[in-house]
Protein backbone atom coordinates (compact mmCIF):
# COMPACT_ATOMS: atom_id res chain seq x y z
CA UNK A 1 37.48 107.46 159.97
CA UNK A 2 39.39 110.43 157.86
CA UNK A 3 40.03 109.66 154.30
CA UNK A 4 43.80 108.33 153.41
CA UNK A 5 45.81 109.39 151.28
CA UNK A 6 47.53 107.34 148.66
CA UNK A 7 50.35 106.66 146.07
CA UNK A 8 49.49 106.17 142.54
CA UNK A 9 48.81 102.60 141.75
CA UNK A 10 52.03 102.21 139.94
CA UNK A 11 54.13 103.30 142.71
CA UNK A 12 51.80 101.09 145.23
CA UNK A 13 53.22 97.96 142.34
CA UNK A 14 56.49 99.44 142.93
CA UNK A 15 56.10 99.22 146.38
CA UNK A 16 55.16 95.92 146.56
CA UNK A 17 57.74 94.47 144.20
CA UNK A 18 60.38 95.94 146.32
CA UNK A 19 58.91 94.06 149.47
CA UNK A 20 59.00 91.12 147.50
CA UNK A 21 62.88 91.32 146.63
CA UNK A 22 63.49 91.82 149.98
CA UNK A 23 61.53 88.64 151.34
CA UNK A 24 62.11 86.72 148.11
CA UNK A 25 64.19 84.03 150.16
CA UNK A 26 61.07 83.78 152.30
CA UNK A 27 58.49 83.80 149.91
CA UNK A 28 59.58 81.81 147.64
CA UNK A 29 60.02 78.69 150.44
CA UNK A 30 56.85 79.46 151.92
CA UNK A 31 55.50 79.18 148.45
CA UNK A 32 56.58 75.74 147.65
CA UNK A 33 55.41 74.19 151.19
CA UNK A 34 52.09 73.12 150.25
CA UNK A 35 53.58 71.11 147.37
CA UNK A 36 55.69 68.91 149.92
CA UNK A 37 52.53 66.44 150.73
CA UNK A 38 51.85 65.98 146.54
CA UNK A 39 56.06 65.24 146.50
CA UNK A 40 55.74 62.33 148.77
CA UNK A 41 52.57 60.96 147.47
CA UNK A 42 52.94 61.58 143.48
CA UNK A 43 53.76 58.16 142.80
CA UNK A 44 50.23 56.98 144.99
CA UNK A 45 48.44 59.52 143.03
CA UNK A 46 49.93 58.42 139.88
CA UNK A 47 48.87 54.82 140.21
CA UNK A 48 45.41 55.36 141.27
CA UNK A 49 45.22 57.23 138.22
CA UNK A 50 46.20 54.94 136.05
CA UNK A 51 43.87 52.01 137.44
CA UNK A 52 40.88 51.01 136.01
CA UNK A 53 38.19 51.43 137.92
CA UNK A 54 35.48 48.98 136.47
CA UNK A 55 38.18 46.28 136.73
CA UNK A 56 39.66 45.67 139.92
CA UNK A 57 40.32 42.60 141.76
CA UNK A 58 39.20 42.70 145.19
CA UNK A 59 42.83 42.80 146.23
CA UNK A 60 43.30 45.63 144.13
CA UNK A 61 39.98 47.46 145.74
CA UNK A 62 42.06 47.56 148.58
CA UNK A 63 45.12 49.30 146.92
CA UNK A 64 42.95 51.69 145.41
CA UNK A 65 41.20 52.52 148.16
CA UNK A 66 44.64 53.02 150.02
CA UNK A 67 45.88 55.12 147.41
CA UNK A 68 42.33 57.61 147.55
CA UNK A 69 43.03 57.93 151.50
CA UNK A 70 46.43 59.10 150.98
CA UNK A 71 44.89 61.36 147.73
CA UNK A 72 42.26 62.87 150.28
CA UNK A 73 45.14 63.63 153.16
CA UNK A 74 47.70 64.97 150.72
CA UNK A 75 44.59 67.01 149.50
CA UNK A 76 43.53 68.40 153.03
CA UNK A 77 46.93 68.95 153.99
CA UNK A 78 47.76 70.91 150.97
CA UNK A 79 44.76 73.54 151.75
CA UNK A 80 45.84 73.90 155.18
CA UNK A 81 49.39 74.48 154.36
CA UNK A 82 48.25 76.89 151.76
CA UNK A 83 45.45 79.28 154.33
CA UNK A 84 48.88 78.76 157.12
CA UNK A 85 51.51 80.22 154.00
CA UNK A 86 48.56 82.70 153.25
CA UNK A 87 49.14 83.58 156.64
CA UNK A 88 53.46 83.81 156.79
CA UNK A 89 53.24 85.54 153.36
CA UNK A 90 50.69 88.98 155.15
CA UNK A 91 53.14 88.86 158.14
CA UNK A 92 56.39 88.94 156.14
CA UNK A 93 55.25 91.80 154.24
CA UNK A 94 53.62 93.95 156.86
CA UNK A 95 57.84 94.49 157.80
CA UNK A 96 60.50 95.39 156.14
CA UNK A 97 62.23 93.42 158.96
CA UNK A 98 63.96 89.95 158.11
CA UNK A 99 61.71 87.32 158.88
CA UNK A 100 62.56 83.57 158.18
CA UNK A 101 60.41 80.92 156.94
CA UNK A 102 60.19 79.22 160.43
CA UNK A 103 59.77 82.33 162.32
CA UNK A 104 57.04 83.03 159.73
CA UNK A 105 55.10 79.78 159.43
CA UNK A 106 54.74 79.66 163.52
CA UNK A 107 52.69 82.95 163.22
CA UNK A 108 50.77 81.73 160.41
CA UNK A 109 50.10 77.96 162.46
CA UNK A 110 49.79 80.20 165.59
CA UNK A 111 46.81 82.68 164.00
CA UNK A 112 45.56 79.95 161.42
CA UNK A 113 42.53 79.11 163.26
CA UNK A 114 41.42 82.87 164.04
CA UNK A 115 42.19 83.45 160.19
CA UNK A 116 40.08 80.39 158.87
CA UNK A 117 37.00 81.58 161.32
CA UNK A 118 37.18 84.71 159.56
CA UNK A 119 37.25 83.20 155.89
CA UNK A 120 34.25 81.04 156.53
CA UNK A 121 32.32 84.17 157.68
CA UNK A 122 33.80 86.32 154.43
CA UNK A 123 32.75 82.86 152.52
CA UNK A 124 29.35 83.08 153.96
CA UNK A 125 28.92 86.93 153.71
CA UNK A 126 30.08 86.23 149.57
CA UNK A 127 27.59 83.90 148.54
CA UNK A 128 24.34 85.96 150.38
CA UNK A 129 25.24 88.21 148.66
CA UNK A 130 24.95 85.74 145.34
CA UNK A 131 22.30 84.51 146.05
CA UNK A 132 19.88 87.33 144.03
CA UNK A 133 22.45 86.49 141.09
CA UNK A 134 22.00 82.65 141.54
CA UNK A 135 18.44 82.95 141.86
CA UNK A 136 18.36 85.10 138.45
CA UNK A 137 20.52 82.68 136.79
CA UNK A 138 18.66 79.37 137.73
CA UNK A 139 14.93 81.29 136.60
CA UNK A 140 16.41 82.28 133.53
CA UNK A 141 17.86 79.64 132.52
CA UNK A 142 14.94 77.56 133.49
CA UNK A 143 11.94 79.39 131.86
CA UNK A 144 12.31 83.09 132.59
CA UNK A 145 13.61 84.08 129.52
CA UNK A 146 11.29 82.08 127.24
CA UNK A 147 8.24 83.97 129.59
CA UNK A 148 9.72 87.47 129.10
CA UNK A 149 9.70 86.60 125.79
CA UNK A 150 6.42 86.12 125.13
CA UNK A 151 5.68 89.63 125.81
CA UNK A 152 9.21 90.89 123.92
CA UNK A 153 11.80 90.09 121.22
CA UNK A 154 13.82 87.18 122.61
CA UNK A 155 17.13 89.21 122.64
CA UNK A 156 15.51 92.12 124.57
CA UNK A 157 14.64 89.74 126.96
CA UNK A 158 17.82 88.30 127.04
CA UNK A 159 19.62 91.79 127.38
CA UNK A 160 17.08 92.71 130.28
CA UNK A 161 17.88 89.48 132.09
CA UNK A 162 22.01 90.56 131.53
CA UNK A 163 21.06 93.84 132.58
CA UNK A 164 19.41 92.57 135.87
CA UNK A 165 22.33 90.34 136.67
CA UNK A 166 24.91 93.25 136.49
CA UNK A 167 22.53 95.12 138.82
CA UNK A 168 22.66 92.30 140.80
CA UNK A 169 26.12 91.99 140.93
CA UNK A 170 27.02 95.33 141.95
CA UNK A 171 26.47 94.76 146.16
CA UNK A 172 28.83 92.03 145.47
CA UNK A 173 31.41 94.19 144.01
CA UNK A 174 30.85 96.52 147.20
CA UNK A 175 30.55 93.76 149.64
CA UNK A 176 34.18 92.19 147.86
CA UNK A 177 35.47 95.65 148.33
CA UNK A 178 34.74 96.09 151.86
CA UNK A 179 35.74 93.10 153.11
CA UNK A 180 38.96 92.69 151.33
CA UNK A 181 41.29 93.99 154.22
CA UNK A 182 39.28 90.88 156.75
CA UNK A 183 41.89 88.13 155.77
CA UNK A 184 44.72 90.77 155.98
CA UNK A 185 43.53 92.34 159.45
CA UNK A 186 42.68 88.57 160.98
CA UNK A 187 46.62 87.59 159.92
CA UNK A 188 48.75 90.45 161.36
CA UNK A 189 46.60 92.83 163.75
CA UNK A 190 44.80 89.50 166.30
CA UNK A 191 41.22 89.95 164.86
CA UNK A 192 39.23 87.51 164.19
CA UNK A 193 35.78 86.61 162.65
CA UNK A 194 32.79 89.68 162.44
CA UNK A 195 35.33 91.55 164.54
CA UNK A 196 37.79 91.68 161.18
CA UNK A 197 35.26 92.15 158.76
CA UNK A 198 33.41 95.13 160.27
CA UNK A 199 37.21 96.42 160.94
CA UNK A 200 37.65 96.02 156.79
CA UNK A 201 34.18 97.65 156.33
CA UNK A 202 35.29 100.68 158.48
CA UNK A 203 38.89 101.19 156.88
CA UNK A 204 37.79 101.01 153.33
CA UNK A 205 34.01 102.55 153.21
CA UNK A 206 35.35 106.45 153.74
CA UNK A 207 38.44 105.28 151.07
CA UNK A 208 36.01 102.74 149.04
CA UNK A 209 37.46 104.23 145.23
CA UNK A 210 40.71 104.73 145.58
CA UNK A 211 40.75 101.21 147.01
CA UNK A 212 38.17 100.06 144.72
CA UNK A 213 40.08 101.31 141.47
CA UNK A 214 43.13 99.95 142.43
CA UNK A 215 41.71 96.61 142.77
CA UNK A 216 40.32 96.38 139.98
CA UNK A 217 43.09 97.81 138.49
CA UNK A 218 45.46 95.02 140.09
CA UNK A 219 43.16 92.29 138.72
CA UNK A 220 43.00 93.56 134.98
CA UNK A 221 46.87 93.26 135.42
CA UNK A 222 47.12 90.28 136.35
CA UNK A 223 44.77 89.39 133.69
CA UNK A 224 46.70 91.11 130.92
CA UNK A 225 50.10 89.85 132.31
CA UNK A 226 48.76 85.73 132.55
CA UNK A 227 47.20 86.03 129.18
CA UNK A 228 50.24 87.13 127.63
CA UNK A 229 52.77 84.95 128.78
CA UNK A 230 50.19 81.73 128.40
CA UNK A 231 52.44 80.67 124.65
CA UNK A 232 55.51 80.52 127.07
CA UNK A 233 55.80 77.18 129.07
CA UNK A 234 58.21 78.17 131.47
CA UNK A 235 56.35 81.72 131.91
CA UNK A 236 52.99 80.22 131.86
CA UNK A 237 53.68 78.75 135.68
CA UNK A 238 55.99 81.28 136.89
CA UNK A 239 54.81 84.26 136.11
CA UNK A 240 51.36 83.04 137.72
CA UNK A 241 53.21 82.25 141.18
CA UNK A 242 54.73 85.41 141.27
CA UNK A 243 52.60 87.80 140.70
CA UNK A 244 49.97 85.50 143.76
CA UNK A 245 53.23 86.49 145.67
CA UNK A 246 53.40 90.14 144.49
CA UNK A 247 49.40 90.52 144.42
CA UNK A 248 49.86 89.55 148.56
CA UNK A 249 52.59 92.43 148.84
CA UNK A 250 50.34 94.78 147.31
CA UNK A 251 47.34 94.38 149.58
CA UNK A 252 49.41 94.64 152.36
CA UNK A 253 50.92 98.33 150.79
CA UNK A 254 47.49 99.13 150.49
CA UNK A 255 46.12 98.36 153.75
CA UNK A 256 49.19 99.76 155.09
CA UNK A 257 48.65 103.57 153.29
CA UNK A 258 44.86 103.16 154.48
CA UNK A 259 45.87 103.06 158.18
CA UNK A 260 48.42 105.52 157.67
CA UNK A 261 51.80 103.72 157.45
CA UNK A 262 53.94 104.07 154.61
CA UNK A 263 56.32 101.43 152.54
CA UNK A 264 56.86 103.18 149.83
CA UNK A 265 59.44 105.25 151.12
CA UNK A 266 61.60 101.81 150.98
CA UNK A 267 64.52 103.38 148.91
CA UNK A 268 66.15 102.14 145.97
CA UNK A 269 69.34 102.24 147.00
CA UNK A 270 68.77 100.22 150.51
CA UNK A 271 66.70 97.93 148.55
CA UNK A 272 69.24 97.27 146.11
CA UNK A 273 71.90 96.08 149.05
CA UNK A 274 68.96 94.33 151.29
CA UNK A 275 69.49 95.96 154.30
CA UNK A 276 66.53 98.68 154.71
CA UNK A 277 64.82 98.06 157.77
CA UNK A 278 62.77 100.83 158.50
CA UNK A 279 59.07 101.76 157.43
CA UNK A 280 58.50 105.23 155.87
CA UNK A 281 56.50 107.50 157.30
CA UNK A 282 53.49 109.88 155.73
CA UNK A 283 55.51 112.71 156.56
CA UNK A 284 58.68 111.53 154.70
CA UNK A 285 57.52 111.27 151.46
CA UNK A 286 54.25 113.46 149.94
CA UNK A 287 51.41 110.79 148.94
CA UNK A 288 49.01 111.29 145.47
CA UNK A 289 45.52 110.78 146.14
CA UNK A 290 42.77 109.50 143.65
């Protein structure tokens, strides 16, 4: 696998905001689909709420218990909808074709279970990889810390033990890194499972810091751009829902320049009037590489 070449991480943002103007209509209804299920049964989840639970009639056991069934299927229903929209949201902005929110939620329902196998594999892959850190954590906080320092100053024993953990933590950072592209690859190129991860592993190890840098460097923005907008009430939910829409854009530019397509040749002007259709190539505009 050849090293890719890629934009700079602003023009990569760029990128991806663009894609999301064009599928805004989209994105934005696929968004609110998971909340249906809470619409119908707020007023369910609002009563068993407000019961109290040490003083029910029998009668009222019943209700309750009623009301927790339709919590617990309003609740699975909800985290299917959202892995199915996950789904919609890749294949929407893999194209700068016009894709509706039908057309796009029967691809997501169509390649939900192939793209569920491979999060419970990523899931699994994640937390071995924890389980050093987890292990550290749990003897520290146990007795490990008061041993170590019997034999050193208490906060050189603590440092050591936050030194360890950020050793710890670095496969995990790798491990994150390389398998980033699995959810993307099992949504919109019919992998599934170990065949998507190692597929992820392969794309991104000869490209690992240019991909690693940018996302980190997509995370501290979203960071940055939460924290500031957290006084604003309005802001503080919106802002949060769009950039999960624009941080799903961006992976997909960045997959998309590892495999050698190109979106950011998307121009202004077609973008402006919402009828660019066609996918730049590497030859068409000159990429900057980390």
């Amino acid at each position: 696998m050849t090293t890719a070449k890629y934009s700079t991480f602003t023009e990569q943002v760029s990128s991806a905001f663009r894609l999301l103007r064009l599928h805004k209509v989209t994105a934005i209804k696929l968004a609110l689909l998971p909340l249906v299920p809470f619409a119908f049964t707020l007023p369910y989840l609002i009563d068993l709420a407000n019961y109290d639970q040490y003083n029910l009639t029998p009668s009222l056991r019943g209700v309750t218990l009623v009301f927790f069934v339709v919590a617990l299927i309003a609740s699975v229903t909800f985290l299917i909808l959202c892995e199915i929209v996950k789904v919609g949201l890749y294949a929407i902005f893999s194209t700068t074709k016009a894709i509706g929110a039908r057309k796009a939620l029967q691809i997501g329902t169509q390649r939900f279970p192939a793209f569920l196998f491979t999060e419970i594999i990523l899931a699994v892959f994640v937390f071995v990889s924890l389980v050093p850190v987890l292990i550290l954590n749990y003897w520290s906080g146990v007795l490990g810390t008061q041993m170590l320092a019997q034999f050193m100053p208490l906060a050189v024993a603590e440092l050591l033990v936050l030194i360890t953990a950020i050793i710890f933590l670095i496969p995990v950072f790798v491990i994150g890194v390389w398998l980033s592209f699995a959810q993307l690859i099992a949504s919109i190129d019919n992998k599934s499972g170990l065949t998507a991860l190692t597929h992820s592993v392969t794309l991104i190890r000869p490209n690992f810091k240019p991909i690693a840098l940018r996302l980190v460097g997509w995370t501290i923005f979203v960071v940055v751009a939460s924290y500031i907008v957290q006084p604003l009430p309005l802001a503080y939910w919106l802002v949060p829902a769009i950039l999960m829409l624009l941080g799903v854009a961006f992976l997909v530019v960045l997959y998309q320049e590892t495999i050698g397509q190109r979106t950011t040749g998307l121009s202004e002007k077609s973008d402006k009037i919402g009828v660019s259709r066609r996918i730049s190539t590497t030859s068409q505009r000159k990429p900057i590489s980390v």
